[in-house]
Protein backbone atom coordinates (compact mmCIF):
# COMPACT_ATOMS: atom_id res chain seq x y z
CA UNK A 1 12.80 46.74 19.79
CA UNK A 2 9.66 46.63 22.30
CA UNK A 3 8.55 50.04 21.03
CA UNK A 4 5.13 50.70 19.36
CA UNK A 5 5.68 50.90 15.39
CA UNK A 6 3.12 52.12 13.23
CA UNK A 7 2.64 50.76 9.78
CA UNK A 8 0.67 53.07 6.67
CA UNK A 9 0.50 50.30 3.65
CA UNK A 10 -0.72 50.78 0.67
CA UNK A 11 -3.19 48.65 -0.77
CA UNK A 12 -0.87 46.46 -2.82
CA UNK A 13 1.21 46.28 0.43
CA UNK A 14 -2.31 45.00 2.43
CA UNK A 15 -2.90 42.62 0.10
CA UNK A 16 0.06 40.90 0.17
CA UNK A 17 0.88 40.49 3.51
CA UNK A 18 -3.10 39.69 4.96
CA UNK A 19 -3.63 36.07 5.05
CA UNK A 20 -6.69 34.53 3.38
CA UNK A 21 -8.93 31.75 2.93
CA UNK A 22 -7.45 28.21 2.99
CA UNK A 23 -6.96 26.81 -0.49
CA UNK A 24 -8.27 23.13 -0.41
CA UNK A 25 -8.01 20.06 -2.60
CA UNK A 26 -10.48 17.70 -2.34
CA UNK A 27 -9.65 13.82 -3.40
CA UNK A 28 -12.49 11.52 -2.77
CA UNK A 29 -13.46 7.90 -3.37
CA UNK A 30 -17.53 7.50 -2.82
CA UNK A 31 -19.55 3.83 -3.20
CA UNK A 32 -23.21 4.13 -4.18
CA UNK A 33 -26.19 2.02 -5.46
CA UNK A 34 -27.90 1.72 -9.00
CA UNK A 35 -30.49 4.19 -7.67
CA UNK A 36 -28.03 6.57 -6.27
CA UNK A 37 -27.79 6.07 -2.83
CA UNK A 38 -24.27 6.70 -1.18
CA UNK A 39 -22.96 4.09 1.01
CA UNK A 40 -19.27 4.99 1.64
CA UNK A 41 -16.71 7.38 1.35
CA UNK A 42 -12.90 7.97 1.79
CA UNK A 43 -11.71 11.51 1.83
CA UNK A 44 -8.50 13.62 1.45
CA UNK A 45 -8.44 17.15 2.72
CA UNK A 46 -5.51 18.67 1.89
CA UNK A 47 -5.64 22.12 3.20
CA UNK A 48 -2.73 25.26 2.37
CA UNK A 49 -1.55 26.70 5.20
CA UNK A 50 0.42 29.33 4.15
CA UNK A 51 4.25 29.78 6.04
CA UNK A 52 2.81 29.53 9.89
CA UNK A 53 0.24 27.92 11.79
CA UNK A 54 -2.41 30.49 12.51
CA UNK A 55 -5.90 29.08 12.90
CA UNK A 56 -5.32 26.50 10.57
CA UNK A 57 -6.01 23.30 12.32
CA UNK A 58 -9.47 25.07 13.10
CA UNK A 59 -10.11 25.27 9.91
CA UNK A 60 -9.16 22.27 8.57
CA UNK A 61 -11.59 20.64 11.75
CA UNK A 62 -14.79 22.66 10.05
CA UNK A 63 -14.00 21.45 6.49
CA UNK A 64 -13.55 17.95 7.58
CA UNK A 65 -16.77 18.36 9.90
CA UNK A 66 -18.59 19.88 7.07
CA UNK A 67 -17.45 17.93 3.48
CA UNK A 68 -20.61 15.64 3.33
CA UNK A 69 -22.76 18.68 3.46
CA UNK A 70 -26.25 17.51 3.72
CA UNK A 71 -26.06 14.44 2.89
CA UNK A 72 -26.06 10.47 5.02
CA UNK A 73 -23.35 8.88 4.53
CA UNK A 74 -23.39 5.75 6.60
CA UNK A 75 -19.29 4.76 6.23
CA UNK A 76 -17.04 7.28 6.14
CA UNK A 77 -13.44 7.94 6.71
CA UNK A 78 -11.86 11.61 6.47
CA UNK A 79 -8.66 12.40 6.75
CA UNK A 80 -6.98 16.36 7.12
CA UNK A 81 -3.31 17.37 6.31
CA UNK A 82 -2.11 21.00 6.38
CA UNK A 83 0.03 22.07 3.92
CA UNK A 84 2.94 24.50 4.98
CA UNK A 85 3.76 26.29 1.88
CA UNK A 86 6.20 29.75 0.82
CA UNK A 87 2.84 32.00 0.65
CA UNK A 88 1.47 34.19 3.62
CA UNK A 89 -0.26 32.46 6.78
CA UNK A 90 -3.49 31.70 5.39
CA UNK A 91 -6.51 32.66 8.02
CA UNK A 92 -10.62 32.00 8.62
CA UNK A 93 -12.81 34.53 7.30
CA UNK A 94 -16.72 33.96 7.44
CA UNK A 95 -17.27 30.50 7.25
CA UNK A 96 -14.27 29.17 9.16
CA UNK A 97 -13.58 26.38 6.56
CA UNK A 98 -16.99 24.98 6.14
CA UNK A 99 -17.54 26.41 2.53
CA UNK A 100 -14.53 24.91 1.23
CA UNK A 101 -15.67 21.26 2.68
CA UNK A 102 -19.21 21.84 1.82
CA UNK A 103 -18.25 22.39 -1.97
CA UNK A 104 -16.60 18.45 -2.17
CA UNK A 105 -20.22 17.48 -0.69
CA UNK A 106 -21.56 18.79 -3.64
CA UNK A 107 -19.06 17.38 -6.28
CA UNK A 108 -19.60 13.93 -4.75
CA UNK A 109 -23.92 14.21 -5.47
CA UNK A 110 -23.53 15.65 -9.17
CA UNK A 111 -20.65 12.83 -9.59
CA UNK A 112 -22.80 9.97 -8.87
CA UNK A 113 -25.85 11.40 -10.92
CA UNK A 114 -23.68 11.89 -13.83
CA UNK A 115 -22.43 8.62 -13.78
CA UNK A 116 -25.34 7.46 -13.32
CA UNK A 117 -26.98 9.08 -15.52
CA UNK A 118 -30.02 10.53 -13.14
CA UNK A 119 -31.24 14.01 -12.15
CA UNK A 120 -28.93 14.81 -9.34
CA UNK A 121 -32.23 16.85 -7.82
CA UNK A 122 -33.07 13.17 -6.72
CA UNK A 123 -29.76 12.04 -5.84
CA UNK A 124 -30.13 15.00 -3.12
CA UNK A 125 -33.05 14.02 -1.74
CA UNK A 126 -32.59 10.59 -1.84
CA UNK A 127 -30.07 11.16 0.07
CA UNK A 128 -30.79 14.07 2.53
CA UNK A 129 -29.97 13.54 6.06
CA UNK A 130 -33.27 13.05 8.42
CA UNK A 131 -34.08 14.17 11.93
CA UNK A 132 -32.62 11.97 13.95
CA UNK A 133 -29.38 10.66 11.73
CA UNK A 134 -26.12 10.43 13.34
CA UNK A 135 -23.38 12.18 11.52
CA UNK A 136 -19.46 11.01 11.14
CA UNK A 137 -18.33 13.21 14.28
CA UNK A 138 -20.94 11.32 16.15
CA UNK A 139 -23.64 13.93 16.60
CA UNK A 140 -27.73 13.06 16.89
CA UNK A 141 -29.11 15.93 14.44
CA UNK A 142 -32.15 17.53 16.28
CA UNK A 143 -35.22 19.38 13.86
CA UNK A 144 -33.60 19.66 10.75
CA UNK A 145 -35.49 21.42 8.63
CA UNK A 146 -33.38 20.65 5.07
CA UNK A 147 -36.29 18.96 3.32
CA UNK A 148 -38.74 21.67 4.26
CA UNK A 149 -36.39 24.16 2.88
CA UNK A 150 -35.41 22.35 -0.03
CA UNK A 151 -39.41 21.31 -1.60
CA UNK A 152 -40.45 25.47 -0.57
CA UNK A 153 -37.22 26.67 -2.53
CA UNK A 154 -38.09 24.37 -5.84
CA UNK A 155 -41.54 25.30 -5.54
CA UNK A 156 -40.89 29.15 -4.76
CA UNK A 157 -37.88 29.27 -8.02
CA UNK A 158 -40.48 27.31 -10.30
CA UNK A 159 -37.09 25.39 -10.84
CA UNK A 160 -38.47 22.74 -13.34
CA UNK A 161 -40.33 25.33 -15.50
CA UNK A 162 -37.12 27.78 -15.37
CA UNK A 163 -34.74 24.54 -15.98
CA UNK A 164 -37.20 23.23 -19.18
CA UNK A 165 -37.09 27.03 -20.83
CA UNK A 166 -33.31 27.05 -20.20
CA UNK A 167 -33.11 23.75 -22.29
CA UNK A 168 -35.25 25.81 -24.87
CA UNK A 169 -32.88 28.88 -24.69
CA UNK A 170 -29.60 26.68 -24.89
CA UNK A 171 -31.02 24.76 -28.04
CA UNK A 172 -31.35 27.92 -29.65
CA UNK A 173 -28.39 29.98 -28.83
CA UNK A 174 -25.09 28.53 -29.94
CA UNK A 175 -22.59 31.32 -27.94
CA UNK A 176 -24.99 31.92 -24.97
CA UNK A 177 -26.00 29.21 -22.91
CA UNK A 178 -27.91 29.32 -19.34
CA UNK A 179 -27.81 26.97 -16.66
CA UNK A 180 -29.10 26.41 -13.09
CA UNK A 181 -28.63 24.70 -9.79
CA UNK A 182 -29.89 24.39 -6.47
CA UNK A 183 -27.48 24.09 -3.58
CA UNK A 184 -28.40 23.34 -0.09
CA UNK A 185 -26.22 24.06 3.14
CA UNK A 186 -26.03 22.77 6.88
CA UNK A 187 -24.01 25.13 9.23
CA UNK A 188 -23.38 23.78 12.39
CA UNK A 189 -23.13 26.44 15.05
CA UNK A 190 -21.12 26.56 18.05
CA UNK A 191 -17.11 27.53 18.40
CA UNK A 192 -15.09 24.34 17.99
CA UNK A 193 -13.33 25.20 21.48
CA UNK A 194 -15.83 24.31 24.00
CA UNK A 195 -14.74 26.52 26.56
CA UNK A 196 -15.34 29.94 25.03
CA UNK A 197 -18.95 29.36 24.38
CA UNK A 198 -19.94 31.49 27.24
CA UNK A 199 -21.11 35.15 27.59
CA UNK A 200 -21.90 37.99 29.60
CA UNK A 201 -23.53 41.18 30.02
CA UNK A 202 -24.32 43.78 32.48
CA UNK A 203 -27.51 45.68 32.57
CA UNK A 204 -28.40 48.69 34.65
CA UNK A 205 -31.32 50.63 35.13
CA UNK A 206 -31.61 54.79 36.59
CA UNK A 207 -34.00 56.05 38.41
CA UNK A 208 -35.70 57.98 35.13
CA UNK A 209 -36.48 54.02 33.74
CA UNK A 210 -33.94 54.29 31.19
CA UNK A 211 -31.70 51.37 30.48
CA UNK A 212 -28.34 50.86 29.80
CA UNK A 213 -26.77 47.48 28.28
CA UNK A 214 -23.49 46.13 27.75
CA UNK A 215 -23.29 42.82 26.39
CA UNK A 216 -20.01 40.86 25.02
CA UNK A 217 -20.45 41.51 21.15
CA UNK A 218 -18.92 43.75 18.85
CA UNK A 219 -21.27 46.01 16.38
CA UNK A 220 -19.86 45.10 13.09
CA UNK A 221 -22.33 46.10 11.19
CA UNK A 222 -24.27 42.94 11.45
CA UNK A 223 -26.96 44.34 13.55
CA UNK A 224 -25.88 42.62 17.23
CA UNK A 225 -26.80 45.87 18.76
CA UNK A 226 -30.62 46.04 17.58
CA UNK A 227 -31.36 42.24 17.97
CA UNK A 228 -29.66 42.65 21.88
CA UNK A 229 -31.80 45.99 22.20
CA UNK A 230 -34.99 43.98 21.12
CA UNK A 231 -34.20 40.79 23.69
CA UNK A 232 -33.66 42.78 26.36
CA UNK A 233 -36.93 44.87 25.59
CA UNK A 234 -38.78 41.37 25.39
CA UNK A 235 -37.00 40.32 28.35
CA UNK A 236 -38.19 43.86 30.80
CA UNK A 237 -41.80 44.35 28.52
CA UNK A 238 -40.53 47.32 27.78
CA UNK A 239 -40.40 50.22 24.81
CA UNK A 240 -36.81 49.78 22.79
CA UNK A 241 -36.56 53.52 22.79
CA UNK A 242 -35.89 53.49 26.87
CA UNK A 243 -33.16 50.84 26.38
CA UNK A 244 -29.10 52.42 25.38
CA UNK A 245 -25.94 50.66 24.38
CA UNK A 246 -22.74 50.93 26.04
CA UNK A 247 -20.03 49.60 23.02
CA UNK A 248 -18.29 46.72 24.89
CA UNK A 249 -15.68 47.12 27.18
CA UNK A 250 -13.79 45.00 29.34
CA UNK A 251 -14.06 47.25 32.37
CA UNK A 252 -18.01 45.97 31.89
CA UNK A 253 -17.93 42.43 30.55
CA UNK A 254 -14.83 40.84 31.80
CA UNK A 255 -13.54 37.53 29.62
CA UNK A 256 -15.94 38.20 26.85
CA UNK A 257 -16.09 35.91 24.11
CA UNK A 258 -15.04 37.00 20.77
CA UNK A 259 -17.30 37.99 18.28
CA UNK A 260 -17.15 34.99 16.06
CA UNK A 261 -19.02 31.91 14.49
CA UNK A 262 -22.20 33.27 14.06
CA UNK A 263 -23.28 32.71 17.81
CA UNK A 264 -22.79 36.53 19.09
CA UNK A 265 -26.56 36.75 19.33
CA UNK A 266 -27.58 33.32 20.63
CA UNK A 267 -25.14 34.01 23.42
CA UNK A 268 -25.26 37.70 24.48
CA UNK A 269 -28.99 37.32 23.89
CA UNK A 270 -28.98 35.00 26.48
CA UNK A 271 -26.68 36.65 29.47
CA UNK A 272 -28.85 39.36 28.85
CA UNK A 273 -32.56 37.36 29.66
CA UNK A 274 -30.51 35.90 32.81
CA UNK A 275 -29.62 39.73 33.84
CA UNK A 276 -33.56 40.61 32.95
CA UNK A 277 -34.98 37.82 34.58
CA UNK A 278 -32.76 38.18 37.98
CA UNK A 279 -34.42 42.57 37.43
CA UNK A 280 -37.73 41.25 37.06
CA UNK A 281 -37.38 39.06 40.33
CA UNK A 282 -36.78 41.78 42.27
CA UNK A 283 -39.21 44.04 40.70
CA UNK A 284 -41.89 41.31 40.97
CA UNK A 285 -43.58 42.61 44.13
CA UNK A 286 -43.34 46.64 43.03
CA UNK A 287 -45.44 45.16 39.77
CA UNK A 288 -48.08 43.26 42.38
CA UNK A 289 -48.67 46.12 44.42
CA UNK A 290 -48.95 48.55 41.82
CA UNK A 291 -50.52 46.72 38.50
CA UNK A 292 -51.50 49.85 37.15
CA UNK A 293 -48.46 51.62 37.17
CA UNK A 294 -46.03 52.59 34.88
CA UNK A 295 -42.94 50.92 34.07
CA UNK A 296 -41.38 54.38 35.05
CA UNK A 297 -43.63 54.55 38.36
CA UNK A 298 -42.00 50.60 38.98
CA UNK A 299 -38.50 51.56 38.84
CA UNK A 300 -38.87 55.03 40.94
CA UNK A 301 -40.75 52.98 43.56
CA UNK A 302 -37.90 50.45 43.17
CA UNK A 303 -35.42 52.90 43.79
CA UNK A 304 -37.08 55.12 46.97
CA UNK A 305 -37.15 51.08 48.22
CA UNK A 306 -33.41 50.83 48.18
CA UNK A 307 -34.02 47.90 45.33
CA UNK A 308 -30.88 46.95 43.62
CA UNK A 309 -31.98 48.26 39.65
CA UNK A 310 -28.19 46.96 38.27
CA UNK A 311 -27.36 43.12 37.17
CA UNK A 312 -24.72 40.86 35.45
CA UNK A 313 -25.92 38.12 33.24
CA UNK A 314 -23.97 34.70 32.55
CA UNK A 315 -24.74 32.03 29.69
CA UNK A 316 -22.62 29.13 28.74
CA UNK A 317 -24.21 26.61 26.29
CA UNK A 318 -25.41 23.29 27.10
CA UNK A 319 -23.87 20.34 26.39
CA UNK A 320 -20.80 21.52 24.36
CA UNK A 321 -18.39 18.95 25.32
CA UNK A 322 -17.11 16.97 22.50
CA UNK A 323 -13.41 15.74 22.61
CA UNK A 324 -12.53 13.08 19.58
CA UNK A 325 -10.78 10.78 21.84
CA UNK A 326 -12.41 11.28 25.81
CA UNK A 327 -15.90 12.31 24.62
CA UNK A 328 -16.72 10.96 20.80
CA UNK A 329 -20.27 10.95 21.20
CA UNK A 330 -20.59 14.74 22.86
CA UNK A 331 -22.28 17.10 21.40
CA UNK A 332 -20.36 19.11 19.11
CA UNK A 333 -22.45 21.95 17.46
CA UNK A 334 -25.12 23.51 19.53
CA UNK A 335 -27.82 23.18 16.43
CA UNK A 336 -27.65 23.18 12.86
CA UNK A 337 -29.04 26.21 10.41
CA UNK A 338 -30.17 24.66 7.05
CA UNK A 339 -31.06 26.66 3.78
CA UNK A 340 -31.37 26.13 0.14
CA UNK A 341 -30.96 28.53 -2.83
CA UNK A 342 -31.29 28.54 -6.74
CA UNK A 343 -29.26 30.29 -9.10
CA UNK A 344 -29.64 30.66 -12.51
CA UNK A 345 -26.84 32.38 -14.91
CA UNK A 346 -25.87 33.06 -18.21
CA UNK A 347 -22.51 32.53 -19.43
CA UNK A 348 -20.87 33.56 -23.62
CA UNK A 349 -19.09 31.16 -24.65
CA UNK A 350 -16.78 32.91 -26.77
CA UNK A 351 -15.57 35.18 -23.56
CA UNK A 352 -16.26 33.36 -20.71
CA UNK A 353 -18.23 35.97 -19.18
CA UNK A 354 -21.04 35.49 -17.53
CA UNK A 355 -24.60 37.45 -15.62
CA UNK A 356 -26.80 36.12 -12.90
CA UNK A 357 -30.09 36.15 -13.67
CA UNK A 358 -31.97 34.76 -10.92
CA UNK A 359 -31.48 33.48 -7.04
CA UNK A 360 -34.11 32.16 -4.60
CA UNK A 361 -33.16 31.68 -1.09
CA UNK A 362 -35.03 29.74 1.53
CA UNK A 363 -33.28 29.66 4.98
CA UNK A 364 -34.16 28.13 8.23
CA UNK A 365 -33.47 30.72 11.24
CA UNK A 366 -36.26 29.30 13.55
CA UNK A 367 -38.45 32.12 14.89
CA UNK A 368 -36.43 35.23 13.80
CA UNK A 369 -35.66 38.18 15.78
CA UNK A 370 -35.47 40.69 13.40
CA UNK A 371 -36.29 39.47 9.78
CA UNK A 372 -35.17 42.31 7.72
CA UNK A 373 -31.25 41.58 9.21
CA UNK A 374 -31.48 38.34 8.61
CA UNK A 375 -32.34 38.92 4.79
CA UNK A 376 -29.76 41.75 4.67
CA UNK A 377 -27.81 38.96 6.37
CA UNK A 378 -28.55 36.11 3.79
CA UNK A 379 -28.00 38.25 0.94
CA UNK A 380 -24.72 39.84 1.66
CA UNK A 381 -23.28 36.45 2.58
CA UNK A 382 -24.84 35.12 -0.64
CA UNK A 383 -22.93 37.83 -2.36
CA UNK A 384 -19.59 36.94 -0.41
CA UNK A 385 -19.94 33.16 -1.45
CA UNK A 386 -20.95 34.19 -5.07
CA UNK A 387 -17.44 35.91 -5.23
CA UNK A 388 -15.44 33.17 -3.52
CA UNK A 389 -16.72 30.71 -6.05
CA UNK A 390 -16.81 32.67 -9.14
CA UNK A 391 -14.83 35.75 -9.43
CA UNK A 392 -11.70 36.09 -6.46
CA UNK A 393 -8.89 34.35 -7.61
CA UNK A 394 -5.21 34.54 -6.12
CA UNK A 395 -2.54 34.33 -7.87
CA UNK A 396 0.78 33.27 -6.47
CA UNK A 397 4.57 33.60 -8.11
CA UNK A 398 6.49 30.69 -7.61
CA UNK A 399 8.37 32.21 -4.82
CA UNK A 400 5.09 32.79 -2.70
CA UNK A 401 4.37 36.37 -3.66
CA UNK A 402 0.98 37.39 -4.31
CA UNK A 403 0.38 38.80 -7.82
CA UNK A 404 -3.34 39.75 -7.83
CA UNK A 405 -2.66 42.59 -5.52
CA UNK A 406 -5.19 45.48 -6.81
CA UNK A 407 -8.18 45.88 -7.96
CA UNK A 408 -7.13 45.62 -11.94
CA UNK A 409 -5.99 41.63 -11.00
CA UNK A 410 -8.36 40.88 -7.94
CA UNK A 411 -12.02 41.40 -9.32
CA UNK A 412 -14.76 41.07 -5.83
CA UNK A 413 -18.32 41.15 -6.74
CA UNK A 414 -19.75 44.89 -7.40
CA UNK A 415 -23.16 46.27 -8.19
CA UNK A 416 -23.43 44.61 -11.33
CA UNK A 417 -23.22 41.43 -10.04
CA UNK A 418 -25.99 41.29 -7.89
CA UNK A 419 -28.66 38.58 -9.17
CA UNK A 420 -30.95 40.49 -11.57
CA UNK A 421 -33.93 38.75 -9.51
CA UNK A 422 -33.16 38.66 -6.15
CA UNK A 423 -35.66 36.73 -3.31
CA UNK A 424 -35.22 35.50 0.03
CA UNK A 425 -37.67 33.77 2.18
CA UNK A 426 -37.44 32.39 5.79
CA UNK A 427 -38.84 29.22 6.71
CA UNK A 428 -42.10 29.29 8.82
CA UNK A 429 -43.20 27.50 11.68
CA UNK A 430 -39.59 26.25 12.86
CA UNK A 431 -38.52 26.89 16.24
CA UNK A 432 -35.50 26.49 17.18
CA UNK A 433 -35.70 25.41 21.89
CA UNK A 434 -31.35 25.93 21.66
CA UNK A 435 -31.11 29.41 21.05
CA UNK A 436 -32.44 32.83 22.03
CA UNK A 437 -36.25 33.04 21.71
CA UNK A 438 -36.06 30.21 19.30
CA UNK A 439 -33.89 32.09 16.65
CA UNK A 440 -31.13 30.37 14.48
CA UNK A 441 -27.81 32.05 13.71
CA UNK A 442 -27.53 33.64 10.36
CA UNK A 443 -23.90 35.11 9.90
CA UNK A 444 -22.06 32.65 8.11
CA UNK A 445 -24.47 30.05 7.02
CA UNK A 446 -25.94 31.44 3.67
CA UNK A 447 -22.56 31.70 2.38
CA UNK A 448 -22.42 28.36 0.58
CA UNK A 449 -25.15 28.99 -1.04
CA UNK A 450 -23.01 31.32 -3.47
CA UNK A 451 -21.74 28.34 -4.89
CA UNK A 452 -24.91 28.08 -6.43
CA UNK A 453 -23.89 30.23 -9.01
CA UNK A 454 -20.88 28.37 -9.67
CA UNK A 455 -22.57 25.30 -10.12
CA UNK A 456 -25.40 27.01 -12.50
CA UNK A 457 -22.36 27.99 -14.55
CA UNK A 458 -20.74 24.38 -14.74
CA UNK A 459 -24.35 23.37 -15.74
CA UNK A 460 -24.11 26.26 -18.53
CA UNK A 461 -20.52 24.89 -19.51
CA UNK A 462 -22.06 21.20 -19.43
CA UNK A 463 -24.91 22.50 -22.48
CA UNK A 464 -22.14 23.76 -24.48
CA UNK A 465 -20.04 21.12 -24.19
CA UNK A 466 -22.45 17.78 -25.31
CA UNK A 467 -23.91 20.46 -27.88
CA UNK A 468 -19.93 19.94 -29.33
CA UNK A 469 -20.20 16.36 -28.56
CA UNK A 470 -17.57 16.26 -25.29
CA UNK A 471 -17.51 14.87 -22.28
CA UNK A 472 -19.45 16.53 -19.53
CA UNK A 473 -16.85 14.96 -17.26
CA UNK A 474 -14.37 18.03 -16.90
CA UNK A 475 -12.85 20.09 -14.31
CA UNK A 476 -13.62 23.33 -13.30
CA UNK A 477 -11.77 24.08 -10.03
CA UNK A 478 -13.13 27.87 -8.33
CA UNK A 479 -13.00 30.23 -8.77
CA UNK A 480 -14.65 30.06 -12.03
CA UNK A 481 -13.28 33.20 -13.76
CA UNK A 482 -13.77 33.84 -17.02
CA UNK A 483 -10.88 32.38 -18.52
CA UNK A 484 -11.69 29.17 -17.21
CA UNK A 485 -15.46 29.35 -18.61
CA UNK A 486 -14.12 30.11 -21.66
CA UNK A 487 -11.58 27.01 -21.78
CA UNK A 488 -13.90 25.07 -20.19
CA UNK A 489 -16.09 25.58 -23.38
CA UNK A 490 -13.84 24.01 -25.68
CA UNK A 491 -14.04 24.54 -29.61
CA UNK A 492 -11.31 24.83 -32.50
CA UNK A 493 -10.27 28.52 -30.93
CA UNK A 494 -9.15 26.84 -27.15
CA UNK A 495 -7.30 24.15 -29.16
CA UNK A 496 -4.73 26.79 -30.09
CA UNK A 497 -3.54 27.47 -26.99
CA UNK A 498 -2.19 24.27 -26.76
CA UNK A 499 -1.59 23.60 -30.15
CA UNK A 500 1.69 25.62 -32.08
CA UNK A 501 0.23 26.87 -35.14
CA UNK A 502 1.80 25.27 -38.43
CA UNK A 503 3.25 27.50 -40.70
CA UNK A 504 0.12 28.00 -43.30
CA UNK A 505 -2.09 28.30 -40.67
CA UNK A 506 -3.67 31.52 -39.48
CA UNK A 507 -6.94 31.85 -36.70
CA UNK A 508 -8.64 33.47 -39.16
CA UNK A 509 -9.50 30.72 -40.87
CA UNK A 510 -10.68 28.41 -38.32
CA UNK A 511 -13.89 26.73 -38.83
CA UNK A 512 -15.88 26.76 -35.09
């Protein structure tokens, strides 16, 4: 009709029409050596899609970027499909895709320690990638920090000592059992379209030496606001109290880039040291003549002097240009953010629930421009990744309607399932020359390291499972709710759900 409609929904009515993250299924052939060292692999990434394309192929480009996590693999071929199926248009949420590829990465290590029969803690670092490996989209990796973070995080968890006492627990607890895991994550940061990894901003300063800023980023609670405040402080040598915030508009920053992959700060933070440094310029002869002035006294002088106190800044990253078929060897992520966490949990066999006990983070952001968001940071997306992989599972009719509409059938992590022991460290002496006074991006990065818990509780499921003398070959696909821990830990009760009950027989009298 080409008239403005406005819709009020419901919950239930949101839920069922807002598109989600892209189910995935993973099928993978991997060669290794006796001592665990992947040579080759041959992926599948079958992504769903939902009824319509939205950012899908996007998505599907991260996973298939991101599947070998952080790990060489010297031969590999990986190929994408999207799905188009009768559900909603699936869509990117934080993470974009790279969670759902790291998590085969991780499937593939454990796989060839199990069959091997090693500690898959070695099969990781056997086979970490090193400064200066290439990976399969053709990219040199630059400073990577994942072996750093990985020795401080198993030193910092005590992960041997906590993994010997959970063998301790497990032998003496028949209907509890505890497990742990340590998952590393490489992030590569940069939006996958080339062209909108630009900026601007426009800074202007009155006659009083106050400061106003309007950069290209949208406060979404993330902090963008304070860590622009505190670059453009840097940037002037100023107090952060002069400096004020104009919430982005186009009628300020024209063409602005959307507020997306994790980059906001490395490029606002930049447009805003070009708009400082082109102020400072000008200001540079006030502050010669008068070195004992104020920066007050500077920008009053300035202004009697007819000195233009207003500028536009412009950043665009360097050397963003890859193309798969013109440019294959381009550079395709500015830089990479690495970090490594341990979870342990405790899962009851009987109902498949299960508690976090522990989590120890260690993250690479290079020199950090305000630590206390970046933990806040690292935590909540720890908490968001913890609930992907565990708890949020969508349920589907066949005819494409979603069923887990509500909060009695879609359970997100709450209050009570924050780790009991919570810490989070930042790697020291890192710094990172690609990115705003050597910071590293922290949005979506820690995510994956929520599947830690996931894994902790397949390791949990694993104890329970050779205690009954089965197979710890089995599949657990996430979310790992607790109706899958509890089939997952198989015993006489589980067989009945398959199994019709004769006519004499009665679950009471099942021997477990």
């Amino acid at each position: 009709l080409r008239r403005p409609v406005r819709c009020m929904l419901n919950r239930d009515e949101d839920m069922m029409i807002t598109g989600t993250r892209h189910p995935f299924l993973f099928k993978y052939k991997i060669g290794f050596t006796n001592e665990g060292l992947i040579t080759a692999c041959y992926i599948e990434c079958y992504a769903n899609a939902g009824w319509s394309m939205d950012v899908s192929f996007g998505v599907l480009e991260r996973a298939m970027d991101h599947f070998e996590n952080c790990y060489r693999i010297p031969n590999i071929k990986v190929v994408g499909w999207l799905c188009k199926t009768n559900t909603p248009s699936n869509t990117a949420f934080r993470g974009f895709g790279a969670p759902q590829g790291m998590f085969a990465g991780e499937h593939m290590i454990r796989d060839v320690a199990r069959i091997l029969g090693k500690d898959y803690v070695d099969i990781m670092k056997l086979n970490f990638y090193e400064t200066g490996d290439i990976t399969h989209y053709n990219q040199k990796l630059d400073t990577l920090q994942i072996n750093r973070c990985f020795d401080e995080c198993l030193e910092q968890s005590n992960f041997y000592e906590k993994r010997k006492k959970i063998q301790e627990f497990n032998k003496s607890n028949r209907w509890r059992k505890r497990g742990i895991s340590i998952v590393p994550t490489k992030y590569g940061i940069s939006f996958g379209i080339p062209h909108i990894n630009q900026a601007g901003c426009l800074i202007n300063i009155y006659a009083d030496g106050s400061v106003l800023l309007a950069h290209g980023g949208v406060e979404i609670g993330q902090g963008l606001h304070t860590k622009m405040i505190q670059c453009t402080a840097k940037a002037l040598g100023i107090p952060a109290d002069f400096i004020h915030i104009s919430e982005f508009a186009t009628d300020k920053v024209p063409n602005a880039t959307p507020t997306a992959a994790s980059v906001s700060s490395d490029l606002n933070g930049m447009a805003i040291i070009d708009a400082c440094d082109k102020l400072n310029t000008r200001l540079k002869t006030i502050k010669e003549a008068l070195p004992t002035a104020t920066w007050k006294e500077w920008i009053n002088k300035a202004y009697f002097d007819r000195i233009s106190l207003s500028a536009t800044g412009f950043y665009s990253t360097p050397d963003i240009h890859y193309d798969p078929v013109r440019q294959p060897n381009a550079r395709k992520y500015n830089y990479f953010t690495n970090g490594v966490g341990v979870t342990v949990v405790e899962i009851d066999c009987l109902t498949g629930d299960h508690q976090v006990w522990s989590t120890d983070i260690v993250m690479d952001l290079g020199s950090s421009i305000n630590p206390a968001i970046d933990i806040g940071q690292i935590e909540g997306a720890y908490m968001q990744g913890y609930g992907l992989f565990t708890l949020e599972e969508l349920i589907y009719s066949p005819q494409g309607i979603l069923l887990s509409r509500g909060p009695s059938t879609y359970k997100i992590a709450g209050f009570g399932n924050i780790p009991a022991e919570f810490n989070v460290s930042l790697l020291t002496g890192a710094p990172n020359p690609r990115a705003v006074y050597s910071s590293k991006a922290v949005g979506e990065p820690p995510l994956f390291i929520g599947a830690a818990a996931y894994f902790a509780i397949k390791n949990a499921i694993s104890h329970a499972r050779t205690e009954r003398g089965l197979s710890t070959d089995f599949t657990l696909n996430a979310p790992a709710t607790a109706a899958k821990i509890r089939m997952a830990c198989e015993d006489n009760f589980t067989k009945l759900i398959d199994e019709p009950l004769p006519g004499t027989y009665t679950p009471w009298n099942v021997e477990l």
